[in-house]
PDB file of N, CA and C in Angstrom:
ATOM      1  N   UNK A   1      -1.936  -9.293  32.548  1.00  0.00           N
ATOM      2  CA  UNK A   1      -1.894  -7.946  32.024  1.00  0.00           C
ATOM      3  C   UNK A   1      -3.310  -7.381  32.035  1.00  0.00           C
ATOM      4  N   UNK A   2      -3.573  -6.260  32.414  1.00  0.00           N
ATOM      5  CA  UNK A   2      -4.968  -5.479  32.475  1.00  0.00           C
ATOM      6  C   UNK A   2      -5.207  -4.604  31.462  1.00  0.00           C
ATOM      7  N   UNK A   3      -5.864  -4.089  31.329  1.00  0.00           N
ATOM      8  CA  UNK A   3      -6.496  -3.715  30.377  1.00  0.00           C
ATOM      9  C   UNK A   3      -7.044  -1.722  30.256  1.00  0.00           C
ATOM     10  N   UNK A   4      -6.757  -0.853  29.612  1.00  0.00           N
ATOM     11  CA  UNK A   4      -7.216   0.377  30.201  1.00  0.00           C
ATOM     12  C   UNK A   4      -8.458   0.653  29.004  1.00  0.00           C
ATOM     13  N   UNK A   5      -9.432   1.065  29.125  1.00  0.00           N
ATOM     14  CA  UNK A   5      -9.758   1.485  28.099  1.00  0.00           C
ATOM     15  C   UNK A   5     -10.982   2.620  28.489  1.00  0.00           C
ATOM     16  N   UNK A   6     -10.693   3.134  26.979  1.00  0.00           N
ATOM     17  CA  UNK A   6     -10.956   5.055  26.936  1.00  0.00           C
ATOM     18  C   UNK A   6     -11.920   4.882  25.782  1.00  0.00           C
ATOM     19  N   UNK A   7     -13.311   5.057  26.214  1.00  0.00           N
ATOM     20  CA  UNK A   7     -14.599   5.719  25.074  1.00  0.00           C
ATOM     21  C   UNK A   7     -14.454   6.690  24.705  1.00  0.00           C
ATOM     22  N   UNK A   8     -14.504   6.987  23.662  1.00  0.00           N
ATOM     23  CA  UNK A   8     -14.726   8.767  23.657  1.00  0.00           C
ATOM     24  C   UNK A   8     -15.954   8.879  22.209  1.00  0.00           C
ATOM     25  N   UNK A   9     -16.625   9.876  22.655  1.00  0.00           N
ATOM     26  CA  UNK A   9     -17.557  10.292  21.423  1.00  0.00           C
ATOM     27  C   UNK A   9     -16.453  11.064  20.216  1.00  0.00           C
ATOM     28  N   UNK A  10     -16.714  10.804  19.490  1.00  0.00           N
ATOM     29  CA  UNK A  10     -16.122  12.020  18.063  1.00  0.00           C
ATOM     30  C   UNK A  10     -16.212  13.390  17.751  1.00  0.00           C
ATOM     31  N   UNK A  11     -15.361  14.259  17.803  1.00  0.00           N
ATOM     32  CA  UNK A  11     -16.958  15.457  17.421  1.00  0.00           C
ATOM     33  C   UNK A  11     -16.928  15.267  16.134  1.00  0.00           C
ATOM     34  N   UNK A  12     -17.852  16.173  15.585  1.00  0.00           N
ATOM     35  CA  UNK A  12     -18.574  16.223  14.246  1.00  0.00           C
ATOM     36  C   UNK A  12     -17.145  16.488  13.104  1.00  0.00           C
ATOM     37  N   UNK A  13     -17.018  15.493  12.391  1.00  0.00           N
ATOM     38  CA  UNK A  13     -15.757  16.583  11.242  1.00  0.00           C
ATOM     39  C   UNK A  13     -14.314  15.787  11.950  1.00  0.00           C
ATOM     40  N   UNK A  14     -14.308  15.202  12.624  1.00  0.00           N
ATOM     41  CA  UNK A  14     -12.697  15.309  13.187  1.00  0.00           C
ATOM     42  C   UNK A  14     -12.453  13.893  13.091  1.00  0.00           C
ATOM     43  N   UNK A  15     -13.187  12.916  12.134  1.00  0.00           N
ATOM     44  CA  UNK A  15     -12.825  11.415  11.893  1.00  0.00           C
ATOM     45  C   UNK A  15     -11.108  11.348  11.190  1.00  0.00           C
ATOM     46  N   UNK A  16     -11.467  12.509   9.737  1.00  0.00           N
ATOM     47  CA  UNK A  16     -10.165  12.066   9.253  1.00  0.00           C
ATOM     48  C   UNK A  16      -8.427  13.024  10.135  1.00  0.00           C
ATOM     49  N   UNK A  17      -8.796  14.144  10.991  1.00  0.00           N
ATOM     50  CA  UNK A  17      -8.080  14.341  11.690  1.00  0.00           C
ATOM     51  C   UNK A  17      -7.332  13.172  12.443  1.00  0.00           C
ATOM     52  N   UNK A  18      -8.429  12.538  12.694  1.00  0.00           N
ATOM     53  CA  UNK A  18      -7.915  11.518  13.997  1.00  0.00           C
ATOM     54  C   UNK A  18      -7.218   9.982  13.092  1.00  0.00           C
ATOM     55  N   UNK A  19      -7.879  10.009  11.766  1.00  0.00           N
ATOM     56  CA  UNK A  19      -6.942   8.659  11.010  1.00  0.00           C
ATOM     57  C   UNK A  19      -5.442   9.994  10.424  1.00  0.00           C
ATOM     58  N   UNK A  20      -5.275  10.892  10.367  1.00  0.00           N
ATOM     59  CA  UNK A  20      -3.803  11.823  10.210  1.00  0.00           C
ATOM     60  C   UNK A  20      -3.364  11.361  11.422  1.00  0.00           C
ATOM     61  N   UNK A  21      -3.695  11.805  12.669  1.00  0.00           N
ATOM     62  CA  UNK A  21      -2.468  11.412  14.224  1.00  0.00           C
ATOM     63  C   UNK A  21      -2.115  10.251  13.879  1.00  0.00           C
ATOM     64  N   UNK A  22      -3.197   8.933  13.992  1.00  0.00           N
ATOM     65  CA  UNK A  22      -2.749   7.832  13.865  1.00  0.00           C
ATOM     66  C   UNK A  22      -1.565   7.605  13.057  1.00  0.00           C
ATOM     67  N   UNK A  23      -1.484   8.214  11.607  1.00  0.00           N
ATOM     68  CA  UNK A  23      -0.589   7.426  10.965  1.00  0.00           C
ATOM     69  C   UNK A  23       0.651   8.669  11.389  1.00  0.00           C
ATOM     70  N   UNK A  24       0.851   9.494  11.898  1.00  0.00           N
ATOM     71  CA  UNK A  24       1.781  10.571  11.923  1.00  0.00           C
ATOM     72  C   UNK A  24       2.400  10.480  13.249  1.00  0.00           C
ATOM     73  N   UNK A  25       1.723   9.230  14.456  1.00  0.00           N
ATOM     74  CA  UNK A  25       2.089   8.336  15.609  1.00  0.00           C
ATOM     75  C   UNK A  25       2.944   6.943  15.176  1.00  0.00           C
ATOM     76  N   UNK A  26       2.168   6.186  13.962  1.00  0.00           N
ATOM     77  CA  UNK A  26       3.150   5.310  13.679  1.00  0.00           C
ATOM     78  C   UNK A  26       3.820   5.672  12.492  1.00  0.00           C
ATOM     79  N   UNK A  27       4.011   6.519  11.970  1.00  0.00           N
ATOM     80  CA  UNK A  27       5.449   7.297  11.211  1.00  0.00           C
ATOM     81  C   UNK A  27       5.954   7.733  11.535  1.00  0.00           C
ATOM     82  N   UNK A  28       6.058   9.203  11.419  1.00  0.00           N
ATOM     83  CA  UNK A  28       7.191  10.332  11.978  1.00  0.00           C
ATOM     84  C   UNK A  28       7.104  10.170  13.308  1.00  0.00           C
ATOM     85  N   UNK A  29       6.708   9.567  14.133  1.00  0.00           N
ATOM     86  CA  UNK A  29       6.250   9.580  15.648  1.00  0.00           C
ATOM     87  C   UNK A  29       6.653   8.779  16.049  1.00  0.00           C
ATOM     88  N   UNK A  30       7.007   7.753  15.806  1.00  0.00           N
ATOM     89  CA  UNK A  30       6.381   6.293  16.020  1.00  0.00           C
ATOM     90  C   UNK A  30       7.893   5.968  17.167  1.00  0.00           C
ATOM     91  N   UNK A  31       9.011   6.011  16.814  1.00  0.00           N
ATOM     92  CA  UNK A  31      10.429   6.317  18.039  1.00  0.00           C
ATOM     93  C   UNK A  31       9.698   7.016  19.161  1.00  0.00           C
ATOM     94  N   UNK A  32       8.862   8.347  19.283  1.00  0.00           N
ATOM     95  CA  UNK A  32       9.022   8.425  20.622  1.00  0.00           C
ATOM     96  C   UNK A  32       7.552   8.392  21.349  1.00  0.00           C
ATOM     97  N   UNK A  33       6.505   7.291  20.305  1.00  0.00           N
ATOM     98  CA  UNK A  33       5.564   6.688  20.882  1.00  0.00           C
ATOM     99  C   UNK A  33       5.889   5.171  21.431  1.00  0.00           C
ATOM    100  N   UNK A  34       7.071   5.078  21.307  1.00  0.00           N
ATOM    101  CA  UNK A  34       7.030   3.053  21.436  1.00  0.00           C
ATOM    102  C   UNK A  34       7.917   3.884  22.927  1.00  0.00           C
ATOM    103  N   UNK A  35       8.845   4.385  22.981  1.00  0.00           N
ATOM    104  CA  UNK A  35       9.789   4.999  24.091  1.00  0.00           C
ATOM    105  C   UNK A  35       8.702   5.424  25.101  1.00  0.00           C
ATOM    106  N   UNK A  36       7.271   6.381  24.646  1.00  0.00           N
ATOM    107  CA  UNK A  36       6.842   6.661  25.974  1.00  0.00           C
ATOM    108  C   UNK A  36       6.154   5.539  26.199  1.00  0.00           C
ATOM    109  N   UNK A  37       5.238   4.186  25.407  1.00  0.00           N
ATOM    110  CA  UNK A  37       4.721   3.395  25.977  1.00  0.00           C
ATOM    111  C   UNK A  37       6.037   2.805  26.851  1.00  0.00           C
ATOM    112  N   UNK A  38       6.883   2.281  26.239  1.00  0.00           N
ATOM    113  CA  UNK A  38       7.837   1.883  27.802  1.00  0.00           C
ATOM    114  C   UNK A  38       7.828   2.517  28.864  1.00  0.00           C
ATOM    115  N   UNK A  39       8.358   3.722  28.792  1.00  0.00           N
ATOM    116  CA  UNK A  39       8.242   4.448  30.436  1.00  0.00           C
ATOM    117  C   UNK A  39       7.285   4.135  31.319  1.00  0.00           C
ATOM    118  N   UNK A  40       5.652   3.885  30.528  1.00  0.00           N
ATOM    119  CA  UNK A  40       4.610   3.826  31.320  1.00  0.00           C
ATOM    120  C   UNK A  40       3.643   2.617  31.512  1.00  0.00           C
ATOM    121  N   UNK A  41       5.030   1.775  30.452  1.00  0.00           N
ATOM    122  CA  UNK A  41       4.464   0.586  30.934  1.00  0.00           C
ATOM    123  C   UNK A  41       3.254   0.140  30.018  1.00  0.00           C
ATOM    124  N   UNK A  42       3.018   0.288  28.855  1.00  0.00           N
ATOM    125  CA  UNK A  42       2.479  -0.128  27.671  1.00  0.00           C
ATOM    126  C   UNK A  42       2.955  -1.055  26.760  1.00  0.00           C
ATOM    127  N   UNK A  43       2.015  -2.155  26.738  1.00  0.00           N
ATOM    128  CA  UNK A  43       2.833  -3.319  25.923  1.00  0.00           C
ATOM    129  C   UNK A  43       1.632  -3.491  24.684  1.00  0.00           C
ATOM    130  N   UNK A  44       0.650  -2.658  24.552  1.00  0.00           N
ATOM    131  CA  UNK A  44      -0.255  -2.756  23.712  1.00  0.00           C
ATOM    132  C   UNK A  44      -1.388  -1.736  23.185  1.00  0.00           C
ATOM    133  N   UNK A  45      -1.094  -1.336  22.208  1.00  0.00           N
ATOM    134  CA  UNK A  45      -2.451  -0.464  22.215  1.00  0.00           C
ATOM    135  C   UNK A  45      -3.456  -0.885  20.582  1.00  0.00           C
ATOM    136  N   UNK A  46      -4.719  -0.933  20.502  1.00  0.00           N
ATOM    137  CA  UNK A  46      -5.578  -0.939  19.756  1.00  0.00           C
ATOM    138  C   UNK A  46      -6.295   0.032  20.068  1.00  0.00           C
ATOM    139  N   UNK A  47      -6.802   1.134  19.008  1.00  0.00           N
ATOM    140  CA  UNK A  47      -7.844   1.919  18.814  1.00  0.00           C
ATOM    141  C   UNK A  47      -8.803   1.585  17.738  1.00  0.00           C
ATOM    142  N   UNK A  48      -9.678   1.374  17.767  1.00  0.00           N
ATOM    143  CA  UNK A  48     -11.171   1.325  16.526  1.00  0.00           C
ATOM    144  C   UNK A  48     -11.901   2.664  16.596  1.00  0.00           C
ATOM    145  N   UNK A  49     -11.780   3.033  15.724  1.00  0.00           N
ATOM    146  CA  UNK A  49     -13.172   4.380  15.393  1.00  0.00           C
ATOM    147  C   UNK A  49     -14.319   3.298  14.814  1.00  0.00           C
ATOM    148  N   UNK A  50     -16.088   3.727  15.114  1.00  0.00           N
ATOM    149  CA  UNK A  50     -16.907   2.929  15.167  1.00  0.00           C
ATOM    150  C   UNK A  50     -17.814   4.071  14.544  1.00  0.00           C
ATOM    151  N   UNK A  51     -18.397   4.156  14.062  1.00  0.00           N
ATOM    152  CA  UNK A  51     -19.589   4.366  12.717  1.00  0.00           C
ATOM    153  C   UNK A  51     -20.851   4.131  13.753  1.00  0.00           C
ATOM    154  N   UNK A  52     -21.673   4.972  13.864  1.00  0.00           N
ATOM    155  CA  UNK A  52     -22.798   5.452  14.504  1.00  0.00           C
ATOM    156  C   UNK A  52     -23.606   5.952  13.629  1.00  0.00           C
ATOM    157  N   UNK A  53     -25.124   5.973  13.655  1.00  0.00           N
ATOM    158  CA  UNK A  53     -26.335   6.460  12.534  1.00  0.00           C
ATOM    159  C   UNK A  53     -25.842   7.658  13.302  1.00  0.00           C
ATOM    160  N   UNK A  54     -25.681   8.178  14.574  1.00  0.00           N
ATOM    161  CA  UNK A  54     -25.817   9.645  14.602  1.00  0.00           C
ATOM    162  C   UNK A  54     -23.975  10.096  15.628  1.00  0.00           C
ATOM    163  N   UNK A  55     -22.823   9.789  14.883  1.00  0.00           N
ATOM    164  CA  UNK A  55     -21.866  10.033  15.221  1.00  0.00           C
ATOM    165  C   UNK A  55     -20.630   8.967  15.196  1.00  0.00           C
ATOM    166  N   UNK A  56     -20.054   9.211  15.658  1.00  0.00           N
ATOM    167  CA  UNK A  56     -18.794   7.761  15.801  1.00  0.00           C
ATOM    168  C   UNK A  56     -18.092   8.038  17.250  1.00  0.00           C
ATOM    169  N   UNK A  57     -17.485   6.628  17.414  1.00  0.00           N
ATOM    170  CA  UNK A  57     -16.988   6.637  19.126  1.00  0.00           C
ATOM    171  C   UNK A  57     -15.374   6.504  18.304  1.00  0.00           C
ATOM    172  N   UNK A  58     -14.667   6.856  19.248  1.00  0.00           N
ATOM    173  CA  UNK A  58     -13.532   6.480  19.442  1.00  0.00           C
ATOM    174  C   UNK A  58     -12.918   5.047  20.614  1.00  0.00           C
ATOM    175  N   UNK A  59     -12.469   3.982  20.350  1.00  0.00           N
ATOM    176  CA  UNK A  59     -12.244   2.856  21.729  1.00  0.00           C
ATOM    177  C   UNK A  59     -10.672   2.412  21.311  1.00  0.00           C
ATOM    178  N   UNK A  60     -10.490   2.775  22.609  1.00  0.00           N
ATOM    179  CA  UNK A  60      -8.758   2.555  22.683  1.00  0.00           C
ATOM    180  C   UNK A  60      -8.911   1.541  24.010  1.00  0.00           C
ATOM    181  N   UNK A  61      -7.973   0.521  23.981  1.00  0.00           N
ATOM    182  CA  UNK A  61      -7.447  -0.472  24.194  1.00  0.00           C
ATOM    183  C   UNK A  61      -5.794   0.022  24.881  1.00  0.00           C
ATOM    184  N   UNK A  62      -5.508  -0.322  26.102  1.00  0.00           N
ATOM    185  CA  UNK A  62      -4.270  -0.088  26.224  1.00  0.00           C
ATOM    186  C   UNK A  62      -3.560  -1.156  26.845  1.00  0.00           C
ATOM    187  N   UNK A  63      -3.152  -2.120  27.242  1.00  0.00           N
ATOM    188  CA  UNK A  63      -2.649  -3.225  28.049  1.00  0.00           C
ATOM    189  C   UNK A  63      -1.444  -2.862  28.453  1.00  0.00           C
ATOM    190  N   UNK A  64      -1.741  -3.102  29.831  1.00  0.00           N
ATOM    191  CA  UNK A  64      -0.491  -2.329  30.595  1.00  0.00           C
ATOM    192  C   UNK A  64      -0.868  -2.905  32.192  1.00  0.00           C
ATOM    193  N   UNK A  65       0.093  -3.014  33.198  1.00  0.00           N
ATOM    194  CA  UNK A  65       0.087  -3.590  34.539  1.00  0.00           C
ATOM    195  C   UNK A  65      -0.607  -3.089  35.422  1.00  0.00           C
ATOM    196  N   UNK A  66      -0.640  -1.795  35.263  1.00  0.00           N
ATOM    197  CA  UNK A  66      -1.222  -0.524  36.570  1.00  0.00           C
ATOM    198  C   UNK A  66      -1.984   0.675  35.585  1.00  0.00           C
ATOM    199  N   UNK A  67      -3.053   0.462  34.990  1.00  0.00           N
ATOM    200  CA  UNK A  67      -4.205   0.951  33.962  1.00  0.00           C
ATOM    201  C   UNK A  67      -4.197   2.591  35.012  1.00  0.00           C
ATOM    202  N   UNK A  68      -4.592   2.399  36.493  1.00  0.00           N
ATOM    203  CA  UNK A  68      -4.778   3.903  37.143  1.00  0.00           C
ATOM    204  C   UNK A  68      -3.267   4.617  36.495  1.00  0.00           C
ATOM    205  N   UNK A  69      -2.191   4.034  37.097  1.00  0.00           N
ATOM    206  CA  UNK A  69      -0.763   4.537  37.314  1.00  0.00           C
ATOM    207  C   UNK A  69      -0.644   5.018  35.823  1.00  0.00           C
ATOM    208  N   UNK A  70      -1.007   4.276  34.683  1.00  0.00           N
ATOM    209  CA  UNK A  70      -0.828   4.585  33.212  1.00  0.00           C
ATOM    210  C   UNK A  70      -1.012   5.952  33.150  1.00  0.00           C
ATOM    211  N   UNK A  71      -2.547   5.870  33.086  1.00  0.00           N
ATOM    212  CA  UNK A  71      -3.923   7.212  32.813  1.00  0.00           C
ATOM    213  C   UNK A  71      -2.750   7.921  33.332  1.00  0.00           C
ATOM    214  N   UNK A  72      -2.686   8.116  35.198  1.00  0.00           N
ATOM    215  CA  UNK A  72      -1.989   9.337  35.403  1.00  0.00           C
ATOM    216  C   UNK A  72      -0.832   9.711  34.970  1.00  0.00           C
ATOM    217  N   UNK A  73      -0.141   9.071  34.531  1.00  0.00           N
ATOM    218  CA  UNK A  73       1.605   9.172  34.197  1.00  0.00           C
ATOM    219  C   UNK A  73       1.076  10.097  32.378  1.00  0.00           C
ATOM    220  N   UNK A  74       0.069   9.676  31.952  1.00  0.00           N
ATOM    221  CA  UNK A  74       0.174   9.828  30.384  1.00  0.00           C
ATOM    222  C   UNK A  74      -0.483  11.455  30.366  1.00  0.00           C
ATOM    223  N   UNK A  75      -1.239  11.401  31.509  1.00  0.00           N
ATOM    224  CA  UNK A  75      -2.425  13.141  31.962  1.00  0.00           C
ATOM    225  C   UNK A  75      -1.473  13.920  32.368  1.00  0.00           C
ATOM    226  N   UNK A  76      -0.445  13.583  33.388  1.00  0.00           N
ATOM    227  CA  UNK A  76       0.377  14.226  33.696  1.00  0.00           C
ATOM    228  C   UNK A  76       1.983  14.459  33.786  1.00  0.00           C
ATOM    229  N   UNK A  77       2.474  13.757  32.833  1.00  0.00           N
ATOM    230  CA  UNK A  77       3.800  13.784  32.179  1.00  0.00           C
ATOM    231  C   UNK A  77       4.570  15.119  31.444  1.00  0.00           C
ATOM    232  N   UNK A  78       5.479  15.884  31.618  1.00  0.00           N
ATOM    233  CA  UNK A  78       5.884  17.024  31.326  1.00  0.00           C
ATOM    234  C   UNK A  78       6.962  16.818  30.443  1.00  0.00           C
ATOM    235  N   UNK A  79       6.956  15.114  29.823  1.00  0.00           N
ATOM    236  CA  UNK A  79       7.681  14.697  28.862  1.00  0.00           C
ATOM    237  C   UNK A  79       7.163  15.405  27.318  1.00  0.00           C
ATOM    238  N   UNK A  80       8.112  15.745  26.482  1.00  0.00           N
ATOM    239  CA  UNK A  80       7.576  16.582  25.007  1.00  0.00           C
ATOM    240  C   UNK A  80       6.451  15.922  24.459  1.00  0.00           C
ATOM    241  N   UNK A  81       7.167  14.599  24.289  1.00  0.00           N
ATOM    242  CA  UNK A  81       5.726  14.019  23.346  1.00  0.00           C
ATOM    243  C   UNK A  81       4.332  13.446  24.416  1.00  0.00           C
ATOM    244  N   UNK A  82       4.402  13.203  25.104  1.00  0.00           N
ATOM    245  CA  UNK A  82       2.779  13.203  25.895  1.00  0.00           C
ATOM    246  C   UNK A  82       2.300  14.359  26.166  1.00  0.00           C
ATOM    247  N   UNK A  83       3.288  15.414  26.347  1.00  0.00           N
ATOM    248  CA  UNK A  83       2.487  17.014  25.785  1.00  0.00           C
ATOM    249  C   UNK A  83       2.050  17.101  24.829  1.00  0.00           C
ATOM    250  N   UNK A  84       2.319  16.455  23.672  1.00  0.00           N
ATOM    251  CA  UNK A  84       2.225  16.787  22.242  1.00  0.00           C
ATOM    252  C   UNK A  84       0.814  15.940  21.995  1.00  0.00           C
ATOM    253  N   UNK A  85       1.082  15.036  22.496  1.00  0.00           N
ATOM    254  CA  UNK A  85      -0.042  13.998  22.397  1.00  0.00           C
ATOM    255  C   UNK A  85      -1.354  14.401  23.434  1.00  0.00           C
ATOM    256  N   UNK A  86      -1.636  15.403  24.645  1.00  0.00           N
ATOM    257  CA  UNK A  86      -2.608  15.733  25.219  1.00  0.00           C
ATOM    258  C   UNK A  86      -3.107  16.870  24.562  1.00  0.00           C
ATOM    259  N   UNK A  87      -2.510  17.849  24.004  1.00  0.00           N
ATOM    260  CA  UNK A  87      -2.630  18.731  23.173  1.00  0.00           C
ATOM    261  C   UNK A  87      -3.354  18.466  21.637  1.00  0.00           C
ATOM    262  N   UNK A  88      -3.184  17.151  20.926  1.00  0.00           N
ATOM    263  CA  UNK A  88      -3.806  16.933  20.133  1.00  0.00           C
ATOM    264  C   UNK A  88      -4.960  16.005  20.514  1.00  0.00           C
ATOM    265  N   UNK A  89      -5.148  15.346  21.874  1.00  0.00           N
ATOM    266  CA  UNK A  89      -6.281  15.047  22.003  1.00  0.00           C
ATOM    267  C   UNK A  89      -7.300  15.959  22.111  1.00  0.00           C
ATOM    268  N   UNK A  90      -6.658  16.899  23.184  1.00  0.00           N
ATOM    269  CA  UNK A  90      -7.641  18.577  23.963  1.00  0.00           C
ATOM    270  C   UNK A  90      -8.310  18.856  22.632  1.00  0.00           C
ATOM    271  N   UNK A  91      -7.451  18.990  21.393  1.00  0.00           N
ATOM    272  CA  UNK A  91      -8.289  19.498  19.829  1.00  0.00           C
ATOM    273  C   UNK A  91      -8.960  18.959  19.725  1.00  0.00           C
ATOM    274  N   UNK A  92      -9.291  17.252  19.728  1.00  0.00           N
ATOM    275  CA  UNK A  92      -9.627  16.952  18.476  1.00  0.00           C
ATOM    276  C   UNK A  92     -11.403  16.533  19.439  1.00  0.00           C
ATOM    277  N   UNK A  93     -10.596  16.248  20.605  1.00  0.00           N
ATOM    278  CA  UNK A  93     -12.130  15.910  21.603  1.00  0.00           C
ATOM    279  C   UNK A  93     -12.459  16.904  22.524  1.00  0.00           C
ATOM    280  N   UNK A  94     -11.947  18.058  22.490  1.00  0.00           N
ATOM    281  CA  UNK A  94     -12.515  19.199  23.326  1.00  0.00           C
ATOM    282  C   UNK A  94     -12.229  19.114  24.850  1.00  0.00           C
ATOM    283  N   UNK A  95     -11.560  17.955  25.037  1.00  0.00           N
ATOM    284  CA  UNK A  95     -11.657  18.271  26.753  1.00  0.00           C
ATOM    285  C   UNK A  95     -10.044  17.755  27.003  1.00  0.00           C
ATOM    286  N   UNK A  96     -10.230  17.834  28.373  1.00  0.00           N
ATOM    287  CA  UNK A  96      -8.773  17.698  28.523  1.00  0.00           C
ATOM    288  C   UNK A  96      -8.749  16.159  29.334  1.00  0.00           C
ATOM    289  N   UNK A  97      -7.314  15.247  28.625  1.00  0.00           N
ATOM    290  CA  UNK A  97      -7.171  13.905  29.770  1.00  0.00           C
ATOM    291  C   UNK A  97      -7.358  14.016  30.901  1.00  0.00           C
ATOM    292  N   UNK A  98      -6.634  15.270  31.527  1.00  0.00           N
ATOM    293  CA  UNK A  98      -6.862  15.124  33.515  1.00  0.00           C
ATOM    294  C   UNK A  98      -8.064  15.439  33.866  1.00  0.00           C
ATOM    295  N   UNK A  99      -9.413  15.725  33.185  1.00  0.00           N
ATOM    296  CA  UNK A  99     -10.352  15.241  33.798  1.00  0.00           C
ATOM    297  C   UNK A  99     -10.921  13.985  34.166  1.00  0.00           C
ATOM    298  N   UNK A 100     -10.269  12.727  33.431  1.00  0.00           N
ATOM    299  CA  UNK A 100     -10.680  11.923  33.912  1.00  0.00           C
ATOM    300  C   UNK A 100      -9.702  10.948  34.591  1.00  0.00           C
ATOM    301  N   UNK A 101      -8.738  11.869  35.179  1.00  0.00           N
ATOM    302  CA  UNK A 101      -8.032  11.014  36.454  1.00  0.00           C
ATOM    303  C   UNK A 101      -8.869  10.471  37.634  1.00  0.00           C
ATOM    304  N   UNK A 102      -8.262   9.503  38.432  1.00  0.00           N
ATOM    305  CA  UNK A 102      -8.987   8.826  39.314  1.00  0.00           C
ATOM    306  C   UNK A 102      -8.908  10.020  40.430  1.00  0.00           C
ATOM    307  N   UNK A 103     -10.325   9.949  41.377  1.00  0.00           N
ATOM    308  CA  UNK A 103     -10.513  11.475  42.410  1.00  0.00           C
ATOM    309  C   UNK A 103     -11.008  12.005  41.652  1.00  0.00           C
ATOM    310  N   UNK A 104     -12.065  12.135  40.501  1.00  0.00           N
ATOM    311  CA  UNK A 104     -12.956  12.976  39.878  1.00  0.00           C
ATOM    312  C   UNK A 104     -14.292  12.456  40.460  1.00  0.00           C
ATOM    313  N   UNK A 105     -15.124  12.671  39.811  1.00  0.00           N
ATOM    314  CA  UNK A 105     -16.735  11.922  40.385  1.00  0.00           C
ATOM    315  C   UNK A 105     -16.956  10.714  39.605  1.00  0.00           C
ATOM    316  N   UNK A 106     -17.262   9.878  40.125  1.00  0.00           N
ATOM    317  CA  UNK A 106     -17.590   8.591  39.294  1.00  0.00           C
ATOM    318  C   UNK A 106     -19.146   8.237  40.076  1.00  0.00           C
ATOM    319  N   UNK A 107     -19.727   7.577  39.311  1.00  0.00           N
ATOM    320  CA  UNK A 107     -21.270   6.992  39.745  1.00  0.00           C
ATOM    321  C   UNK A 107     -21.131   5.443  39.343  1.00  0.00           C
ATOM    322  N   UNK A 108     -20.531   4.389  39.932  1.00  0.00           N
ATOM    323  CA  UNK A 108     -20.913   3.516  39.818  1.00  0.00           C
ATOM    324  C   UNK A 108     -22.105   3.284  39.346  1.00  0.00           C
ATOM    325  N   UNK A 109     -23.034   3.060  38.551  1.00  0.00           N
ATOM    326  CA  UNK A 109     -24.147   2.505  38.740  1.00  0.00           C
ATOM    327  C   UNK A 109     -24.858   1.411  38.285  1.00  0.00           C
ATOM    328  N   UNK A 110     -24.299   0.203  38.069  1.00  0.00           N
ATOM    329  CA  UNK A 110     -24.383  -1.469  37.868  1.00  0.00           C
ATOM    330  C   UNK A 110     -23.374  -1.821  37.818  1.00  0.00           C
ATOM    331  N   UNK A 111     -22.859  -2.940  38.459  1.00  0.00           N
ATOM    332  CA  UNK A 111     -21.990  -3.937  38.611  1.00  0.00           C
ATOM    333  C   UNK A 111     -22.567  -5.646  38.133  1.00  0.00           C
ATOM    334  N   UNK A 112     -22.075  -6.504  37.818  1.00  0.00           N
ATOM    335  CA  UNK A 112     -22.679  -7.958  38.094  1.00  0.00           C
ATOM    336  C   UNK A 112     -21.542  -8.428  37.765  1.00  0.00           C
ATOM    337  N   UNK A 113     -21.790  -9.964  38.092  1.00  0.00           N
ATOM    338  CA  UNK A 113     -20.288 -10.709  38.402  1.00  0.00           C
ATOM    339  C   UNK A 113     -21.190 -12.237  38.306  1.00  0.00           C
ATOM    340  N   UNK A 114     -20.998 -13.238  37.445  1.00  0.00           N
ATOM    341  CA  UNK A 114     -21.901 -14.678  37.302  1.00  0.00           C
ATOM    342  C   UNK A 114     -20.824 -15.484  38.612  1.00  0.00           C
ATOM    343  N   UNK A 115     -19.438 -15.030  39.298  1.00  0.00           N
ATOM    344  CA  UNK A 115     -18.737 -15.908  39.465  1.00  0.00           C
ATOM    345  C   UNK A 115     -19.249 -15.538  41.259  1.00  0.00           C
ATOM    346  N   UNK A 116     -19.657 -16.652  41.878  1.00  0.00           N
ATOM    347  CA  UNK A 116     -20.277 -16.570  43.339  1.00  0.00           C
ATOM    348  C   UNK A 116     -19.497 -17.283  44.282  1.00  0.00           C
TER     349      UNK A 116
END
């Protein structure tokens, strides 16, 4: 199983917004968040919010077979609740998921690997 995972900076003010989705994903939500991780093939998710002297990150964890195929199915799904759910990301982090579909600009810039 592979692994997807999504950094995101915080903006300023929107920590306890983002602990409300959470619990309003596994409450009132929570039926047609376990339904869309099936469709797309999600058998796991962990998020940590992380405490910064000058901000906090957001790190989500997703485990799933095809991490590209995920991203795009979840950016571009015209299903209610992954609308519902890109829409409250667009708020809370200002930008939108399909910018960072695969075919955007990426800069590699370090790789290493100990295994030769």
């Amino acid at each position: 199983m592979a692994q997807l995972q999504i950094v995101c900076t915080l903006r300023p003010g929107t920590q306890e917004r983002w602990r409300r989705l959470a619990q309003e994903v596994a409450g009132s939500r929570r039926e047609q968040f376990e339904a869309s991780c099936q469709q797309v093939g999600i058998t796991q998710v962990r998020i940590w919010m992380v405490q910064l002297q000058r901000g906090e990150l957001l790190l989500m964890t997703l485990h799933t077979q095809e991490p590209q195929q995920t991203l795009a199915e979840l950016a571009t799904s015209a299903r209610p609740f992954e609308r519902w759910l890109r829409e409250q990301f667009q708020l809370l982090l200002g930008w939108n998921l399909q910018e960072v579909l695969p075919g955007q600009h990426h800069d590699l810039i370090f790789t290493w690997s100990g295994e030769e």
